[in-house]
Protein backbone atom coordinates (compact mmCIF):
# COMPACT_ATOMS: atom_id res chain seq x y z
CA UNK A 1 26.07 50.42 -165.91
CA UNK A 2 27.44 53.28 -164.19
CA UNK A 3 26.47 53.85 -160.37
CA UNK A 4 26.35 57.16 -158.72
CA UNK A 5 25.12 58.24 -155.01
CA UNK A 6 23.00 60.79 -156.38
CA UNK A 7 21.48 61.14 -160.01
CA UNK A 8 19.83 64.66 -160.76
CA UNK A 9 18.05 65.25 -163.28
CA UNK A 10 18.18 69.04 -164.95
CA UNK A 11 21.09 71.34 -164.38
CA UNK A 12 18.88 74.30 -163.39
CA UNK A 13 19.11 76.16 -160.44
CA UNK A 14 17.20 73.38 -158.24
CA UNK A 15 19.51 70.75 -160.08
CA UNK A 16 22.92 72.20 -159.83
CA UNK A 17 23.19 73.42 -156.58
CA UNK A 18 22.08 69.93 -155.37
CA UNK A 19 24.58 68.07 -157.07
CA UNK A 20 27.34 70.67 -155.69
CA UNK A 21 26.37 70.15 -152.08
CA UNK A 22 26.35 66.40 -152.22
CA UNK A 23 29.53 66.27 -154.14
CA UNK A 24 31.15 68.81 -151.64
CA UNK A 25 30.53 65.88 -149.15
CA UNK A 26 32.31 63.27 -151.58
CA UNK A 27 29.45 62.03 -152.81
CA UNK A 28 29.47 60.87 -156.54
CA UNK A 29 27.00 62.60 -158.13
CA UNK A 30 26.03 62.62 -162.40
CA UNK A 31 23.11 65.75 -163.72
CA UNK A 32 21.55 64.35 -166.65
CA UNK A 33 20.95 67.00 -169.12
CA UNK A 34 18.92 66.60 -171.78
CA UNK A 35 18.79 70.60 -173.13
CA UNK A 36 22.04 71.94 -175.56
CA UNK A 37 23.26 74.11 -172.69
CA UNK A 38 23.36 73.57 -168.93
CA UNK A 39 21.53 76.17 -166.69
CA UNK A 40 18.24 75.40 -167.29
CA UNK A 41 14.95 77.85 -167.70
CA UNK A 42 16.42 80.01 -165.19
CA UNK A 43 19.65 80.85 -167.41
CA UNK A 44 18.25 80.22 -170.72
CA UNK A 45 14.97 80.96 -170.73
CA UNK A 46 13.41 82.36 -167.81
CA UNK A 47 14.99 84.15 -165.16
CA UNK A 48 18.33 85.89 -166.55
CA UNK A 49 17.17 86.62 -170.65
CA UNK A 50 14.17 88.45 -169.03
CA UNK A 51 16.21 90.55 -166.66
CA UNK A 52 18.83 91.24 -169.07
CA UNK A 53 16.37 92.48 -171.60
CA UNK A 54 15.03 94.76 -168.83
CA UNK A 55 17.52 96.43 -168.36
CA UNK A 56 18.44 96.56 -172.21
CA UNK A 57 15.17 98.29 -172.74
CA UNK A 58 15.79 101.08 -169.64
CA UNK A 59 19.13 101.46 -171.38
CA UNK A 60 17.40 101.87 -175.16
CA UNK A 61 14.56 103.72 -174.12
CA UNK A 62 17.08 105.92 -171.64
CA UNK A 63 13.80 105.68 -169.26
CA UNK A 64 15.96 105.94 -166.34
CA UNK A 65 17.74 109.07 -167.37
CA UNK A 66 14.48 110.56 -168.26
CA UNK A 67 13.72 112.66 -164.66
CA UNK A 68 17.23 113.49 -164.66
CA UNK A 69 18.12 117.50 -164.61
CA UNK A 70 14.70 117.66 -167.03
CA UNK A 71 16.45 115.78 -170.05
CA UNK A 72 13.83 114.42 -172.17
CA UNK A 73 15.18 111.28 -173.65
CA UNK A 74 13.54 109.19 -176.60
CA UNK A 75 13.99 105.86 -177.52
CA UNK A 76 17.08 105.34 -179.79
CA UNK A 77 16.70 105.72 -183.86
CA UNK A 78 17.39 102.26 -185.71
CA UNK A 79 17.40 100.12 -182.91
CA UNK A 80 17.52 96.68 -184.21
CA UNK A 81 16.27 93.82 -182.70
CA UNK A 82 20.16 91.93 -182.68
CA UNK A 83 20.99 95.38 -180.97
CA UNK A 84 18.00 94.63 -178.05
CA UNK A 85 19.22 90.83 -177.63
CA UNK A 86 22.88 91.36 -177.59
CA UNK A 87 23.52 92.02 -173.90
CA UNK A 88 21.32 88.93 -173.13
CA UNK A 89 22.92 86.93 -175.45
CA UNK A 90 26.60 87.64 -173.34
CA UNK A 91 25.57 87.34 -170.60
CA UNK A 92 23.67 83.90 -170.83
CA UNK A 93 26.82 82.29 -172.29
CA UNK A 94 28.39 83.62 -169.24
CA UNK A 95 26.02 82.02 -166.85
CA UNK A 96 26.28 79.05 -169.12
CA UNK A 97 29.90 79.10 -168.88
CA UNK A 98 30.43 79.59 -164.71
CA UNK A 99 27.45 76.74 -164.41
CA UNK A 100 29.77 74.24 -166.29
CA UNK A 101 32.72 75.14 -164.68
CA UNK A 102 31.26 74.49 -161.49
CA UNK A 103 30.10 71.34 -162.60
CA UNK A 104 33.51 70.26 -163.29
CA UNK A 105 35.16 71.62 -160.91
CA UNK A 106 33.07 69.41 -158.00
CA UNK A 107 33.93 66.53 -160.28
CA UNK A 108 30.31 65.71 -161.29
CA UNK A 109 29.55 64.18 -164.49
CA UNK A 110 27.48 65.79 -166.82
CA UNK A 111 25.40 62.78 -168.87
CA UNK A 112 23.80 64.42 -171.91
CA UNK A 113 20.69 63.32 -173.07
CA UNK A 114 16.79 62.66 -172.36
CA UNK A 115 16.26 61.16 -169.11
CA UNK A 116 13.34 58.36 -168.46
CA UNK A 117 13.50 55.79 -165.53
CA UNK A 118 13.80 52.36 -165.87
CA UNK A 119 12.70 51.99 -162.14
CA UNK A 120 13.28 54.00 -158.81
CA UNK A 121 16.96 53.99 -159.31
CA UNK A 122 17.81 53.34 -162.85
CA UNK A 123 17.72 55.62 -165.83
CA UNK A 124 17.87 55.32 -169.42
CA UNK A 125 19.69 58.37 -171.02
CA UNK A 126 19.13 58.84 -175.23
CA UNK A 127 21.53 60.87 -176.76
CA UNK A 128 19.99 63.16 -179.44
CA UNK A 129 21.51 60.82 -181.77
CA UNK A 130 19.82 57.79 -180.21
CA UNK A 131 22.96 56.38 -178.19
CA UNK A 132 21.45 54.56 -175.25
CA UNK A 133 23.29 54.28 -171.62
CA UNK A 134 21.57 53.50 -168.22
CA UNK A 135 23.06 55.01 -164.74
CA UNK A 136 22.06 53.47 -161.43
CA UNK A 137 21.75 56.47 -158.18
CA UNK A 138 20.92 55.69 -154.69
CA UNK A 139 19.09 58.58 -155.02
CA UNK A 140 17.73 60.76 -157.82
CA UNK A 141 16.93 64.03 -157.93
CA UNK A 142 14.18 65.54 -159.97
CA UNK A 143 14.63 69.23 -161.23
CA UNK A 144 13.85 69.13 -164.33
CA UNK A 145 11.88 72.65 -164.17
CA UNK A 146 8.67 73.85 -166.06
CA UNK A 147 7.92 75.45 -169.88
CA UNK A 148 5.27 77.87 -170.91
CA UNK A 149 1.84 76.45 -171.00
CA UNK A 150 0.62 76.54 -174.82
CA UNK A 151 -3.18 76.76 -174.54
CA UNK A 152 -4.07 74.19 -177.80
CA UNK A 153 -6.53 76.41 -179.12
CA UNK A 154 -3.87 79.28 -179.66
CA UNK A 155 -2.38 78.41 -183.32
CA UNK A 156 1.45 79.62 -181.79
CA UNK A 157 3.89 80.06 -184.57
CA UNK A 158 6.71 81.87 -183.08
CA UNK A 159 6.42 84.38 -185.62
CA UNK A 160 3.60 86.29 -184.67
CA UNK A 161 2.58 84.77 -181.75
CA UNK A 162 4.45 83.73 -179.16
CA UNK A 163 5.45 82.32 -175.75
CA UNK A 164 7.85 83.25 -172.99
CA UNK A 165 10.12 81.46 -174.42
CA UNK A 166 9.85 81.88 -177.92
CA UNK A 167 9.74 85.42 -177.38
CA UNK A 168 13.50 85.30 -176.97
CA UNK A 169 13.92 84.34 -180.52
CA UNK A 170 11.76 87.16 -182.21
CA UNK A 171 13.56 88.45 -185.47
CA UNK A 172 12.23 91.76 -184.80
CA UNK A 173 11.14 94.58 -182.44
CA UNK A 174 7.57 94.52 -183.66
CA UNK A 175 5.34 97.76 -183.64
CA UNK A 176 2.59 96.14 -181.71
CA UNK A 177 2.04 93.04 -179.62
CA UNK A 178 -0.46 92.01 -177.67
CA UNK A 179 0.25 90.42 -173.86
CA UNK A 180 -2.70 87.69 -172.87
CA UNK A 181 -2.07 86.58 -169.45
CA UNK A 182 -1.28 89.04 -166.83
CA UNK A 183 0.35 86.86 -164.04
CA UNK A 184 4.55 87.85 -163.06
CA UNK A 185 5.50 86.82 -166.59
CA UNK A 186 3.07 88.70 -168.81
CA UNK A 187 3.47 92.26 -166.81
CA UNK A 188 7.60 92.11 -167.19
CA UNK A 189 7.41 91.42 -170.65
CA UNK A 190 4.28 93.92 -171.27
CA UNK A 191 6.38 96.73 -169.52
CA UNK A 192 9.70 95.99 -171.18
CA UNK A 193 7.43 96.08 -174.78
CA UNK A 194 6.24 99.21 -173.71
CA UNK A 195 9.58 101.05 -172.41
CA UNK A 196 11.17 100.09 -175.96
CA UNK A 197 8.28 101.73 -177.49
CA UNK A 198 5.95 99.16 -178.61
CA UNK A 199 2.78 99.73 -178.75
CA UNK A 200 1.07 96.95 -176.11
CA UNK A 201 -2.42 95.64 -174.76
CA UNK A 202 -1.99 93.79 -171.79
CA UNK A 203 -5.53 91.55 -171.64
CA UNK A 204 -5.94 89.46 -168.02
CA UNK A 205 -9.34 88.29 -166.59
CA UNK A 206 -8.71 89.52 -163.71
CA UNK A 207 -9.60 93.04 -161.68
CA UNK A 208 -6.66 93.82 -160.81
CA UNK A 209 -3.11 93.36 -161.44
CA UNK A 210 -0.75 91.09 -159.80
CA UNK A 211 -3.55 90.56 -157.14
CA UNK A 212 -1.03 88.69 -154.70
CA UNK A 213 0.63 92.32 -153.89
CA UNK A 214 -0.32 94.93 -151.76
CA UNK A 215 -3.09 96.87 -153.34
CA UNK A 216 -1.32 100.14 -152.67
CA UNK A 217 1.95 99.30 -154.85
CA UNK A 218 -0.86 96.99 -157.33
CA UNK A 219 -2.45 100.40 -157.66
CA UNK A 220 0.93 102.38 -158.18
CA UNK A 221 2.15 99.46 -160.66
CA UNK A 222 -0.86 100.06 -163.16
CA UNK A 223 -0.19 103.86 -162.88
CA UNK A 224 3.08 103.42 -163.72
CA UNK A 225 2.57 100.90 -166.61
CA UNK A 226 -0.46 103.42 -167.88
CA UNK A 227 1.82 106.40 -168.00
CA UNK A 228 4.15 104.68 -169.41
CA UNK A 229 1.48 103.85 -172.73
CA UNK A 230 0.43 100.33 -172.18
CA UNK A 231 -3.37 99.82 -172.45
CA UNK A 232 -4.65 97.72 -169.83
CA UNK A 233 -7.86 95.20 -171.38
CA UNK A 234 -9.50 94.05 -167.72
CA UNK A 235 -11.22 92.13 -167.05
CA UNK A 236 -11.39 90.68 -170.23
CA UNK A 237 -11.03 87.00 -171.97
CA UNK A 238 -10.11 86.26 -175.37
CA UNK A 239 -13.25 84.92 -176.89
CA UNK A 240 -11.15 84.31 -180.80
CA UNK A 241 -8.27 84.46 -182.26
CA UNK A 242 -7.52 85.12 -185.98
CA UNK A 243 -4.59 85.76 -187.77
CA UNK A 244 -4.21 88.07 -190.68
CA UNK A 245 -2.26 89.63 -193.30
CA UNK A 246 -1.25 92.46 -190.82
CA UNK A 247 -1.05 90.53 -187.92
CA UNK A 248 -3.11 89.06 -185.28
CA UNK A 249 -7.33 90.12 -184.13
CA UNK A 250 -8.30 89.34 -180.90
CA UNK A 251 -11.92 89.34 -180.20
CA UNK A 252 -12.28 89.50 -176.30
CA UNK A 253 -15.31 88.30 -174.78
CA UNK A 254 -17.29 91.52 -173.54
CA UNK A 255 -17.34 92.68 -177.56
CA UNK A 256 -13.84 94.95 -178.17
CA UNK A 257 -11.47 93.71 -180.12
CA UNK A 258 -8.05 94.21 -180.89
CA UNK A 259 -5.57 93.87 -183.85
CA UNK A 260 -2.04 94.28 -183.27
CA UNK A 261 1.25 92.60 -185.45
CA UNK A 262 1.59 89.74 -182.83
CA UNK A 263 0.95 88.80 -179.93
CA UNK A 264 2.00 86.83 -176.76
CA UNK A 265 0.47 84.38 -174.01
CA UNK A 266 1.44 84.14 -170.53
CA UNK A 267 -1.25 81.79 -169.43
CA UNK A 268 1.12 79.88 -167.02
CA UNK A 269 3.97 77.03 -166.97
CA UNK A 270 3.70 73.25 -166.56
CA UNK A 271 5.85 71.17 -164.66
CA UNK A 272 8.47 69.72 -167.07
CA UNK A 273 8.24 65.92 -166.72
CA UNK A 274 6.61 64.09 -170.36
CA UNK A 275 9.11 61.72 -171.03
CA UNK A 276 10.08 60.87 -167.85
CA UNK A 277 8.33 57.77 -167.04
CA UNK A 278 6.79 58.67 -163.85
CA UNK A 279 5.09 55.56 -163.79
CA UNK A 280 7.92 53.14 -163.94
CA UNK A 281 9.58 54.65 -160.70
CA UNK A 282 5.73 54.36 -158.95
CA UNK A 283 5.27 58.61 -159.26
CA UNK A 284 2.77 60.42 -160.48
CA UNK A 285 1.55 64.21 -160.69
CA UNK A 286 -0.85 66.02 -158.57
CA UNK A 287 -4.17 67.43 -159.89
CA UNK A 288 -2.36 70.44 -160.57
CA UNK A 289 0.36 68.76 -162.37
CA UNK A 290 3.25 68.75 -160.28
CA UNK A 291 5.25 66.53 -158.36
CA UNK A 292 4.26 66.31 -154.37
CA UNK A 293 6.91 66.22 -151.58
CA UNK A 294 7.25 66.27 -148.34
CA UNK A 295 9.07 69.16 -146.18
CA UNK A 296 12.34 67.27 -146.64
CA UNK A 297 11.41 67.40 -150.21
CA UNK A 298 10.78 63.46 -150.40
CA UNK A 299 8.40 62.04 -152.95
CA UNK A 300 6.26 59.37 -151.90
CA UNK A 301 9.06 57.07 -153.36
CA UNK A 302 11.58 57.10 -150.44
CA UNK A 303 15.02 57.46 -152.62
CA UNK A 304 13.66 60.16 -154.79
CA UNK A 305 13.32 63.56 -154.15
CA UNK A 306 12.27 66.76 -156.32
CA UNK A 307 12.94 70.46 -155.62
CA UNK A 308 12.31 73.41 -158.20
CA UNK A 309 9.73 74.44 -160.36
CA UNK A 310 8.42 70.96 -160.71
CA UNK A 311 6.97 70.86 -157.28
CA UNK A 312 5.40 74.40 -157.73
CA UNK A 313 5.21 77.18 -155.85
CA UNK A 314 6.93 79.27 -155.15
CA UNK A 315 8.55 78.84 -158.53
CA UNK A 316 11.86 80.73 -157.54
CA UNK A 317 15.04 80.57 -158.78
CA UNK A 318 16.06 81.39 -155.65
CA UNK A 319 13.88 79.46 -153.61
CA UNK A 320 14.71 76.46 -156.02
CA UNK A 321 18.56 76.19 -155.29
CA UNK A 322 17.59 75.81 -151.54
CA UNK A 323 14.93 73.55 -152.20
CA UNK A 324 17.86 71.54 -154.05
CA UNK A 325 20.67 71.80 -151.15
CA UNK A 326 18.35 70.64 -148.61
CA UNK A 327 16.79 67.81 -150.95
CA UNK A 328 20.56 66.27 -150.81
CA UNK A 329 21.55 66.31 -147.27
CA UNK A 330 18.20 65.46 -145.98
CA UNK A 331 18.85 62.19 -148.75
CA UNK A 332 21.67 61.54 -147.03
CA UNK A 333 20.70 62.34 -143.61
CA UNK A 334 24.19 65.12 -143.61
CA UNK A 335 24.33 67.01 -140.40
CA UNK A 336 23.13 70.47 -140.83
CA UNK A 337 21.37 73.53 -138.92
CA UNK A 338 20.35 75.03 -142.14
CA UNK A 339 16.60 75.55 -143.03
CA UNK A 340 14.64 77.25 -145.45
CA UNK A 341 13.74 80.44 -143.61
CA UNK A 342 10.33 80.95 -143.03
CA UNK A 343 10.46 84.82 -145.13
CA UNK A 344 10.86 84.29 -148.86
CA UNK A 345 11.06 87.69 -150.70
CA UNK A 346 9.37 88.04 -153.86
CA UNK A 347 10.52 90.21 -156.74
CA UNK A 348 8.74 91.47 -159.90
CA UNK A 349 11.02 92.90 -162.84
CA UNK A 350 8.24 95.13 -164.22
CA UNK A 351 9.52 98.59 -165.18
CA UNK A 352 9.35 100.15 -162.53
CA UNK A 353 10.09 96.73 -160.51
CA UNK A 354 8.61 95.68 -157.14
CA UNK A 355 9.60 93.40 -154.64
CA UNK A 356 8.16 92.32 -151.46
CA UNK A 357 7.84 89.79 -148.30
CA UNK A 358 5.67 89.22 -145.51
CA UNK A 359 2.15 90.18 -145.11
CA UNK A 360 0.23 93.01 -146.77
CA UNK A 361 -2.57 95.23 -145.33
CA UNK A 362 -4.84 93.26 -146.96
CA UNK A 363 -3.71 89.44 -145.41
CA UNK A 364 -3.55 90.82 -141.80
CA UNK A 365 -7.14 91.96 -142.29
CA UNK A 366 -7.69 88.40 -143.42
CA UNK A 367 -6.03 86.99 -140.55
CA UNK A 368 -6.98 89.31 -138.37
CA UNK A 369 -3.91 90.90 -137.22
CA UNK A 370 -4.26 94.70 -135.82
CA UNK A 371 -1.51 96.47 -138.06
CA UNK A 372 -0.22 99.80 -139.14
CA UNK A 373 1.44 100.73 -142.04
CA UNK A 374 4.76 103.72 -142.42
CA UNK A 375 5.54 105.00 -145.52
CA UNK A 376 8.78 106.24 -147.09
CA UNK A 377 8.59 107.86 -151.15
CA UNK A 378 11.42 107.82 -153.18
CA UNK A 379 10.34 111.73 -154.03
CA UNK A 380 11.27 112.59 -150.30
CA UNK A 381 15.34 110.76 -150.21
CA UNK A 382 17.92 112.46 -151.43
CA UNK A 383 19.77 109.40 -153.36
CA UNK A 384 15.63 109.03 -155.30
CA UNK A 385 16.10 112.74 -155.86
CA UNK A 386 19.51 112.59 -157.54
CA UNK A 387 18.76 109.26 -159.59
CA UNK A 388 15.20 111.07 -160.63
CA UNK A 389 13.15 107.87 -159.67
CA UNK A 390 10.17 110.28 -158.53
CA UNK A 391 7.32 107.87 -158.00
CA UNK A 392 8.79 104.98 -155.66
CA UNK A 393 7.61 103.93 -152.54
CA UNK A 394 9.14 101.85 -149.63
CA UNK A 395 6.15 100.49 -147.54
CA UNK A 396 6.15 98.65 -143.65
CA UNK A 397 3.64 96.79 -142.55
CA UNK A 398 3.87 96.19 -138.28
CA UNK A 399 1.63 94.84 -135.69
CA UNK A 400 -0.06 97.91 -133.97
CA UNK A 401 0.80 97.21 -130.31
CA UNK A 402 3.87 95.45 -130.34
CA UNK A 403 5.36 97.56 -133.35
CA UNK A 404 6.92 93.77 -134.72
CA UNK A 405 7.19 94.01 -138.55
CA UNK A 406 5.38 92.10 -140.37
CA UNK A 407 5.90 93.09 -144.43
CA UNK A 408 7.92 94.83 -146.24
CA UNK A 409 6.59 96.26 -149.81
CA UNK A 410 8.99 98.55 -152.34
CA UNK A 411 8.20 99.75 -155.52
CA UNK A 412 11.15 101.38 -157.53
CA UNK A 413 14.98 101.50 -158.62
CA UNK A 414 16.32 98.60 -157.06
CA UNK A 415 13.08 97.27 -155.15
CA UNK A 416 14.62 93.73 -155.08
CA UNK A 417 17.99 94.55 -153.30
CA UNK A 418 16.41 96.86 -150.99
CA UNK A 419 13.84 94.28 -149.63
CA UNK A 420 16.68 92.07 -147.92
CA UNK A 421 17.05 94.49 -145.61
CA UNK A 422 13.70 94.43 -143.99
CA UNK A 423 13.75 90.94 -144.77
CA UNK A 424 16.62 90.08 -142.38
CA UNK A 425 14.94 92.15 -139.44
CA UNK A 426 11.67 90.46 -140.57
CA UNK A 427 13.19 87.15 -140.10
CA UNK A 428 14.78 88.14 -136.82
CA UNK A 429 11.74 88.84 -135.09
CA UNK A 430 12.14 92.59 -134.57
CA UNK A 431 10.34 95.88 -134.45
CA UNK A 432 10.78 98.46 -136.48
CA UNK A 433 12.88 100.89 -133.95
CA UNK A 434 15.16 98.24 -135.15
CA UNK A 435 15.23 100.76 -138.36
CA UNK A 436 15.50 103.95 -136.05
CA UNK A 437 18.14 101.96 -134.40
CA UNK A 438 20.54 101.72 -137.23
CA UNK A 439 22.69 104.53 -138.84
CA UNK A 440 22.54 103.94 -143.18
CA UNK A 441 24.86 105.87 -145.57
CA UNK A 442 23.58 109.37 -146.72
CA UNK A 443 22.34 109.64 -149.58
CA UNK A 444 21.22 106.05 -150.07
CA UNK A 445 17.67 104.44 -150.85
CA UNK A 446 18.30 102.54 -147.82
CA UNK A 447 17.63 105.14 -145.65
CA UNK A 448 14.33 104.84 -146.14
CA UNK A 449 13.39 102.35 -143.88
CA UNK A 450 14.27 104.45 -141.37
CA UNK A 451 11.99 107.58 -141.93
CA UNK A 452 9.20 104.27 -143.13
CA UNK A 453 9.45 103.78 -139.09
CA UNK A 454 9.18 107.02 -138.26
CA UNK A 455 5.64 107.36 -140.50
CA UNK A 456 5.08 104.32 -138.88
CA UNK A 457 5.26 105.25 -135.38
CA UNK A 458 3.99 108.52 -136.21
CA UNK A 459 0.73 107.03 -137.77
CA UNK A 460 0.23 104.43 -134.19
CA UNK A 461 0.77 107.58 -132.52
CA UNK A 462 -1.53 110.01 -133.91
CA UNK A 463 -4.30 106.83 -133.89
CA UNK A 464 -3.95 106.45 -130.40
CA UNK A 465 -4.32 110.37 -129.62
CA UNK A 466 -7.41 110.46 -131.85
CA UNK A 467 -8.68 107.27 -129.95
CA UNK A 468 -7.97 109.75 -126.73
């Protein structure tokens, strides 16, 4: 039997980055993989095909050239669904390709196969040809990620109706699809649809959308999305399902129904651990089906730990490979000042996409908290001007008095590199003068925050003249 310091199991995000950290500190370290490729949901599944096929469909659809010098593009004639998947395709085998040549190149061995424990520091690995090994770790590592939740009543047959990630593998751009579910997932995929010309029903039992956002850039998403042609069904709930010989009729529960070619649910992931004998190592899920930990990211069996999707939210890619490094060297009590900082941004890959971090209007009046708000629109800069991204807006959310910032909201061309900025003076404790402060390239997006601040103290101003 082989024996390892450190046994991780999934080469996702979580799982990778936690066996390179402990085998930077000479640490023996095997991933047990039990997928075809390393990488994980993130690279196969989740994270990277959806962003790729983003930006295929801005590319197809030529949405972002659209406000440009009042060319009216349309999407391309004949476009084939191998043409839509090919950039994805590359670009996974790419990530595939620089995940196992990091593996090797920290000296880790990669054990293929299905993954169940024996007890709290053994595991049996089956090959896919039923080959049988067992590896002993010190510690182990659970990462092994989540998978779209498949509601039993929905008769899925990756055909016509689909999941996340079956979706991947459609054989064709159909002319009409259906989106039930409209959490993170289900928007990105209902505006990418749309942008390629598709016609789409997005059906969520909810008011409104993404309720976790600011309402302002919730209420500017939904604009967007309707301009763009999706039909929004909320709140709704599918009451039936039926498929036919043209597709798919939903009957929704409030009496409209709707028939479209196919159609595909978002309703959620699950952690990813049947098969793992849970049991056997003394673990169990939570009510809500995930594994618990504690902030060093300790189950309650002292020499395993689990990072990643499996413990739940935040659900991050980004988030996860953190979760992982720290899981190690707090395992093997490794000297570090690192933490997880206490800002985590959050980024939506709708069309147009959003990302955010911090508090919103609407959780400081929850908590409380006196704030203002400063406002910069992509209509007003220069750089929005040239790239013809008309409707964006870069929000700031600040404590009234003290002027501190306390959230940063964009919605727009690159929303999710423009957040770190306000991120890093978020997580630094600083006002926004800090903004004012600081000289930014002309024309740039970027600039924004600065003029944001100057709404911003504008807006504190004028209140505390009409207070007068």
């Amino acid at each position: 039997m082989e024996k390892y310091d450190l046994l991780v199991i999934g080469s996702g995000p979580a799982g990778e980055k936690a066996a390179a950290a402990a085998a930077y500190f000479k640490k023996r370290v095997a991933i047990v993989e039990r997928g075809p490729y390393v990488g994980g949901a993130g690279v196969n599944t989740g994270t990277i095909p959806s962003k790729t096929l983003r930006e295929s469909a801005l590319y197809f659809s030529g949405l972002q050239q659209r406000g440009l010098y009042g060319i009216d593009y349309s999407l391309r004639a004949g476009l084939t669904v191998h043409d839509f998947m090919h950039r994805e395709t590359v670009v996974v085998k790419n990530e595939r390709e620089k995940i196992t040549k990091n593996i090797a190149g920290h000296h880790i061995d990669l054990l293929r196969g299905a993954a169940r424990f024996e007890d709290a520091h053994t595991l049996v690995i089956t090959t896919t040809d039923g080959k049988v090994s067992r590896a002993q770790g010190k510690f182990i590592l659970i990462a092994t990620g989540s998978f779209p939740y498949r509601p039993p009543e929905i008769p899925f047959d990756d055909k016509y109706i689909f999941d996340s990630d079956t979706i991947l593998h459609m054989d064709r751009i159909p002319k009409s699809m259906a989106v039930v579910g409209g959490g993170v997932i289900g928007c990105e995929y209902a505006s990418i649809f749309t942008a390629l010309g598709v016609k789409v029903a997005l059906v969520d039992g909810r008011d409104h959308l993404l309720p976790f956002l600011d309402a302002e850039i919730s209420h500017i998403l939904r604009q967007r999305l309707a301009a763009l042609g999706l039909e929004f069904y909320m709140p709704e709930k599918l009451a039936k399902l039926e498929r036919g010989p043209a597709g798919i009729r939903l009957q929704l529960e409030f009496g409209k129904s709707i028939e479209m070619e196919t159609a595909l649910f978002a309703s959620g992931r699950r952690a990813s651990v049947d098969g793992l004998g849970l049991e056997k190592a003394g673990l169990s899920v939570n009510k809500r089906g995930y594994l618990e930990v504690n902030d060093h990211f300790q189950t309650s069996v002292p020499n395993i730990y689990a990072a990643g999707d499996v413990i739940g939210f935040p659900s991050l890619a980004s988030v996860s490979m953190d979760q992982g490094r720290l899981a190690v060297l707090n395992a093997f009590g490794l000297p570090f000042k690192w933490r997880l900082p206490t800002q985590l941004p959050m980024g939506v890959y709708t069309i147009p996409e959003i990302s955010s971090v911090g508090e919103t209007e609407e959780s400081c009046k929850e908590k409380q908290i006196d704030c203002a708000v400063g406002r910069a629109r992509y209509s007003n800069n220069a750089r929005g001007m040239i790239i013809g991204e008309t409707h964006g807006l870069l929000k700031l959310v600040f404590e009234r008095e003290s002027h501190m910032l306390l959230g940063v909201h964009v919605i727009g061309e690159s929303a999710t590199d423009l957040v770190h900025i306000g991120m890093m003076v978020l997580e630094a404790n600083e006002p926004i003068e800090t903004f004012i402060d600081t000289v930014f390239n002309f024309p740039t997006l970027s600039e924004m925050y600065k003029y944001a601040a100057y709404d911003g103290l504008g807006n504190v101003v004028g209140h505390k003249l009409r207070e007068g």
